[in-house]
N, C-alpha and C. Protein backbone atom coordinates (compact mmCIF):
# COMPACT_ATOMS: atom_id res chain seq x y z
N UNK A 1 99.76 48.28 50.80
CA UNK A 1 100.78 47.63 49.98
C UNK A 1 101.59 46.69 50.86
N UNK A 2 101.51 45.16 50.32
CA UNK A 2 102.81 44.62 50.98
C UNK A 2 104.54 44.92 51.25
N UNK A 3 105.34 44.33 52.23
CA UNK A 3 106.44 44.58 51.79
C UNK A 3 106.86 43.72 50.93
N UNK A 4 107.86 43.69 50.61
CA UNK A 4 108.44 42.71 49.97
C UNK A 4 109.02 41.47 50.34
N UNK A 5 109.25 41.57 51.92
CA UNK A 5 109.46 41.25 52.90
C UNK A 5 108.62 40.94 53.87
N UNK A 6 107.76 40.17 54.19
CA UNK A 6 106.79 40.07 55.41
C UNK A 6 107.09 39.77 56.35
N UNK A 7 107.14 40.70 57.99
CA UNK A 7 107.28 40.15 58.97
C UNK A 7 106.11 40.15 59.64
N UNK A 8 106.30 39.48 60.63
CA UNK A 8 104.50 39.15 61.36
C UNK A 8 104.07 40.37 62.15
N UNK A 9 102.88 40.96 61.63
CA UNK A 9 102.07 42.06 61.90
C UNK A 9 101.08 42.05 62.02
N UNK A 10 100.53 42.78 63.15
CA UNK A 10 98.67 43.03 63.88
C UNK A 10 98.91 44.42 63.89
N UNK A 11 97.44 44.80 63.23
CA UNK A 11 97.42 46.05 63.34
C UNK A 11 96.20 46.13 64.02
N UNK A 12 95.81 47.26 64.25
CA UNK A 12 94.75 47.54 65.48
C UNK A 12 93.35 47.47 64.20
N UNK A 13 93.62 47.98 63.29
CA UNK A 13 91.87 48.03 62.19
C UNK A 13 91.74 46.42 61.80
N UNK A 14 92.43 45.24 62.31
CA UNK A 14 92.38 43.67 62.27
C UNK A 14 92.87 43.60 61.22
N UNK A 15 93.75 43.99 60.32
CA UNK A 15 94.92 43.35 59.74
C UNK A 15 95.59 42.79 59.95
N UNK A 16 96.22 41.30 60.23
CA UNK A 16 97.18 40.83 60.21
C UNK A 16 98.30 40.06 59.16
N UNK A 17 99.61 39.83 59.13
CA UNK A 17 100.45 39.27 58.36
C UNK A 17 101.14 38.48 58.87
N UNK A 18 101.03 37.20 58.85
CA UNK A 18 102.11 36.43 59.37
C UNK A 18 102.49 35.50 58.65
N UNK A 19 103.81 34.48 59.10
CA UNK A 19 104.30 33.62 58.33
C UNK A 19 103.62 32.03 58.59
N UNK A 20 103.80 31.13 57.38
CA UNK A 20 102.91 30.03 58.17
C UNK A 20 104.05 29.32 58.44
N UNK A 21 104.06 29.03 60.12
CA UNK A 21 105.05 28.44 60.68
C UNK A 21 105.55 27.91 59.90
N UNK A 22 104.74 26.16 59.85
CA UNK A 22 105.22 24.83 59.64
C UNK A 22 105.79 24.91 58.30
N UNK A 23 105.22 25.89 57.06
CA UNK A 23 106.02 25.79 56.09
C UNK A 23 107.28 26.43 55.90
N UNK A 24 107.28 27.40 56.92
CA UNK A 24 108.77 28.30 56.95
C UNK A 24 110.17 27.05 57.84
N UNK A 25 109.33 26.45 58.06
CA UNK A 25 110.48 25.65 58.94
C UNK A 25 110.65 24.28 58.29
N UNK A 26 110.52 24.13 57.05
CA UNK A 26 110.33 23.07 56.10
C UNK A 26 111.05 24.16 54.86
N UNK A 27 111.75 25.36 54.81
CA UNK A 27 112.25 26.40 54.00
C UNK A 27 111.22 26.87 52.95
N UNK A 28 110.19 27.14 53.18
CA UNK A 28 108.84 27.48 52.21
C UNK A 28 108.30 28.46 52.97
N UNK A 29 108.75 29.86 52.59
CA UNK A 29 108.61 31.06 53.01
C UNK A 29 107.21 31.51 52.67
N UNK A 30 105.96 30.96 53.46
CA UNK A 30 104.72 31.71 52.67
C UNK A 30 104.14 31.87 53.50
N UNK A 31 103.55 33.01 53.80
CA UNK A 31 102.91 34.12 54.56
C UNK A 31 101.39 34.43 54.60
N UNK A 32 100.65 34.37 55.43
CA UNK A 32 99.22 34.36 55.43
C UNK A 32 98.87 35.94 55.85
N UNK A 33 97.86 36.02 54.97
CA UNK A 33 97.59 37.59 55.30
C UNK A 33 95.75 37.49 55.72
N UNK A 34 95.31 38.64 56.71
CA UNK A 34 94.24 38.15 57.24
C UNK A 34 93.16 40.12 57.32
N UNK A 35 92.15 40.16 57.24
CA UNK A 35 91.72 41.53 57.22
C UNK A 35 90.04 41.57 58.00
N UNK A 36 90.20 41.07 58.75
CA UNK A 36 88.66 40.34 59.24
C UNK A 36 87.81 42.06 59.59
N UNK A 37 87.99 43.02 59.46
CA UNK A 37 87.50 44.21 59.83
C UNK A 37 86.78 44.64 58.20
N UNK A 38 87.46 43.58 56.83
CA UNK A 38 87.23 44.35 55.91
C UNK A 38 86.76 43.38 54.88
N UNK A 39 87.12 41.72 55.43
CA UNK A 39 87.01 40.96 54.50
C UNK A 39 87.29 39.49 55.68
N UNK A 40 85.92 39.53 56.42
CA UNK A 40 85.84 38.60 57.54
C UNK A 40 85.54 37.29 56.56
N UNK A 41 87.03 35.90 57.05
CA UNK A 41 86.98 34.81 56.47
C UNK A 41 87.53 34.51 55.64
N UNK A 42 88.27 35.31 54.89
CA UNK A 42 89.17 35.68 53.89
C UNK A 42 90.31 35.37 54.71
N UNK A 43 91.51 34.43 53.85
CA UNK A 43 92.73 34.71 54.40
C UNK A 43 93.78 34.44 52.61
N UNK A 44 94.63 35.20 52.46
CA UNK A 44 95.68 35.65 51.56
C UNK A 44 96.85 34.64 51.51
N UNK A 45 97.43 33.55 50.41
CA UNK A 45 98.82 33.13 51.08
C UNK A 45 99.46 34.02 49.93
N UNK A 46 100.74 34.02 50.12
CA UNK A 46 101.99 34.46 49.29
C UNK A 46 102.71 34.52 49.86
N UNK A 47 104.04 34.93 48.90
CA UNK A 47 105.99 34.95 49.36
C UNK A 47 105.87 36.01 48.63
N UNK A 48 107.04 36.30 48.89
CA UNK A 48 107.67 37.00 48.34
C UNK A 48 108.84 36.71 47.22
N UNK A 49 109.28 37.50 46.27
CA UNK A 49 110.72 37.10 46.03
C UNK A 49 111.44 38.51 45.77
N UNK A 50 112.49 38.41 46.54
CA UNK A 50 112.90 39.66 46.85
C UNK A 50 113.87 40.01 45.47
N UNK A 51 114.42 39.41 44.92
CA UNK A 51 115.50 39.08 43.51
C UNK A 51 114.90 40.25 42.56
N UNK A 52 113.30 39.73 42.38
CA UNK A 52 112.90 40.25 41.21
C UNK A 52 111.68 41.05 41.96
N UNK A 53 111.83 41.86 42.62
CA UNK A 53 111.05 42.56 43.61
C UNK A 53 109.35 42.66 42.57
N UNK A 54 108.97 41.20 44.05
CA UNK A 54 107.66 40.72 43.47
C UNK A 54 107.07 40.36 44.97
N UNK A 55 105.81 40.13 44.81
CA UNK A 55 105.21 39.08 45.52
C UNK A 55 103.83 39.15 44.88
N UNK A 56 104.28 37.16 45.21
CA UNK A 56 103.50 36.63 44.70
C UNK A 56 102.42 35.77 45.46
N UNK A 57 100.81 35.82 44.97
CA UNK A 57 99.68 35.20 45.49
C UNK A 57 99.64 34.13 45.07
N UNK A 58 99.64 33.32 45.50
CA UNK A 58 99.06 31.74 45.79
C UNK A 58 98.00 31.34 45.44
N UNK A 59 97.19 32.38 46.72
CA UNK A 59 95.42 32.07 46.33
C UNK A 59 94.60 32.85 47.56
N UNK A 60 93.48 33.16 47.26
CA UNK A 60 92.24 33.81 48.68
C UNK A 60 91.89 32.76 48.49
N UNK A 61 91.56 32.12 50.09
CA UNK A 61 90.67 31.35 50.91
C UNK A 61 89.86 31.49 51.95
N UNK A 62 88.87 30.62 51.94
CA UNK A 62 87.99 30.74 52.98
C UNK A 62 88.55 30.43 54.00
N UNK A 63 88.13 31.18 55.32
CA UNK A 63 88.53 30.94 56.60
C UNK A 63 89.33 29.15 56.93
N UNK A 64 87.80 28.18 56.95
CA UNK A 64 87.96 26.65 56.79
C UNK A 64 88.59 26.08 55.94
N UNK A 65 89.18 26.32 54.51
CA UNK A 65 90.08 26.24 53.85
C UNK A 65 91.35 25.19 54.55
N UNK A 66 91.63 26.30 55.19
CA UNK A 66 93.09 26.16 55.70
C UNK A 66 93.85 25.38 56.57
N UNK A 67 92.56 24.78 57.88
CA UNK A 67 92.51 24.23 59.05
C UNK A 67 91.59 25.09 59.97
N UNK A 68 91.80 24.82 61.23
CA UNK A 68 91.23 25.33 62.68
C UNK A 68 92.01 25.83 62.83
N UNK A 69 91.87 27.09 63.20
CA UNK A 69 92.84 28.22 64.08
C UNK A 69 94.45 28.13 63.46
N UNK A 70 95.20 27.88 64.17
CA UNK A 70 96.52 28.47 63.84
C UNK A 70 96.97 26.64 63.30
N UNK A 71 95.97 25.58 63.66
CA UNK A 71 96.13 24.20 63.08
C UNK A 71 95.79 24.24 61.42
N UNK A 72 96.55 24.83 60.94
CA UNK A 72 96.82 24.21 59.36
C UNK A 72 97.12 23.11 59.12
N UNK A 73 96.07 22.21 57.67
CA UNK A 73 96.36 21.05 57.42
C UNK A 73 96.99 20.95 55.96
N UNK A 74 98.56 20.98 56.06
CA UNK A 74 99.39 21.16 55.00
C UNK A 74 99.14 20.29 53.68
N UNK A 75 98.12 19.26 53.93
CA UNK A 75 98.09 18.52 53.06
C UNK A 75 96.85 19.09 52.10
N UNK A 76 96.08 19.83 52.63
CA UNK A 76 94.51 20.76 52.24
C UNK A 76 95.55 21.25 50.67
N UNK A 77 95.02 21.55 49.61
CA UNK A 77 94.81 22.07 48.62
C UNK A 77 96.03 23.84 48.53
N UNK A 78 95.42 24.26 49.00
CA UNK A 78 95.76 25.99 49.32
C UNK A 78 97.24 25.45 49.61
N UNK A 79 97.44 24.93 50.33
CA UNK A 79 99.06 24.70 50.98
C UNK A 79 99.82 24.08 50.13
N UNK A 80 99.09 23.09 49.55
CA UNK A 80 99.90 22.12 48.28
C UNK A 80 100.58 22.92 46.87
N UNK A 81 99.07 23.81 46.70
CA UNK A 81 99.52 24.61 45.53
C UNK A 81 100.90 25.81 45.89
N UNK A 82 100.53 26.56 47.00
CA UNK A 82 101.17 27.47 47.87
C UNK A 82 102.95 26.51 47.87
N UNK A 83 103.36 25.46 47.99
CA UNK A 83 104.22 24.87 47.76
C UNK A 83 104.56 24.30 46.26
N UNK A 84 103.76 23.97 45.66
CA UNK A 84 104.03 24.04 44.25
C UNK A 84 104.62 25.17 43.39
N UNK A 85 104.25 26.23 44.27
CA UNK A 85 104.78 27.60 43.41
C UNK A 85 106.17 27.62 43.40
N UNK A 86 106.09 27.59 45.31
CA UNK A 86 107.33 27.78 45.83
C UNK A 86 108.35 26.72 45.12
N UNK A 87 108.41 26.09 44.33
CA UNK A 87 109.46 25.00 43.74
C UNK A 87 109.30 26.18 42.49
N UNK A 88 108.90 26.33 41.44
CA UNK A 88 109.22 27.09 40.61
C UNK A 88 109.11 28.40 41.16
N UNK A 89 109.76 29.45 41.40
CA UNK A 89 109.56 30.82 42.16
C UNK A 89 110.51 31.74 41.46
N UNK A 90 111.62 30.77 40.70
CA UNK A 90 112.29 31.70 39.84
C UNK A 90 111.74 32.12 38.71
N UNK A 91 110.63 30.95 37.99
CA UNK A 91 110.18 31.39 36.91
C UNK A 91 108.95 32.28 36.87
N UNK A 92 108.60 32.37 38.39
CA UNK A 92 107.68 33.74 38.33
C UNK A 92 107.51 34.71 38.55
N UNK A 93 106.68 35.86 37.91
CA UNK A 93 107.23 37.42 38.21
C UNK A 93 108.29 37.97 36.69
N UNK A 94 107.93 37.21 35.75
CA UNK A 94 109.15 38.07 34.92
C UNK A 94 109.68 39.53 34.83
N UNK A 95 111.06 39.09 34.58
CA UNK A 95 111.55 40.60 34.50
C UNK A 95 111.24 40.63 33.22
N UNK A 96 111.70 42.60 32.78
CA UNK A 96 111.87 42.78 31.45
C UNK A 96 112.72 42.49 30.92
């Protein structure tokens, strides 16, 4: 289970969680999640929103998707949408 909250995590069975820099430092809190022990090439984006205790997926992508290594190309698809959310973020996740 995610937190609700993602901070950047390696776990030893190759899980990792981290934030994607360049969009956190542009205020676009979205987090790449990675499981190469269970689902090699696969990588996860989402945020969170802590308000309406949610998080929310973006999209699964292929490894190449995204960029080379930790070089993400923000303009690629996955990132665009992944920022599209993030502008509406209140309207998703309804409460009751």
């Amino acid at each position: 289970m995610l937190a609700s909250d993602a901070n950047e995590v390696e776990l030893a069975d190759g899980m990792s969680i981290q934030r994607v820099s360049g969009l956190f430092r542009r205020g676009i809190r979205v987090s790449r999640v990675k499981y190469e022990n269970h689902f090699p090439g696969l990588r996860i984006l989402f945020f969170s929103i802590p308000a309406r205790n949610c998080v929310f997926v973006t999209g699964i992508h292929g490894r190449g998707e995204l960029g080379v290594g930790k070089n993400y190309d923000f303009s690629k698809e996955p990132f665009t949408r992944a920022q599209r959310y993030w502008g509406f973020r209140e309207n998703l996740c309804p409460t009751e």
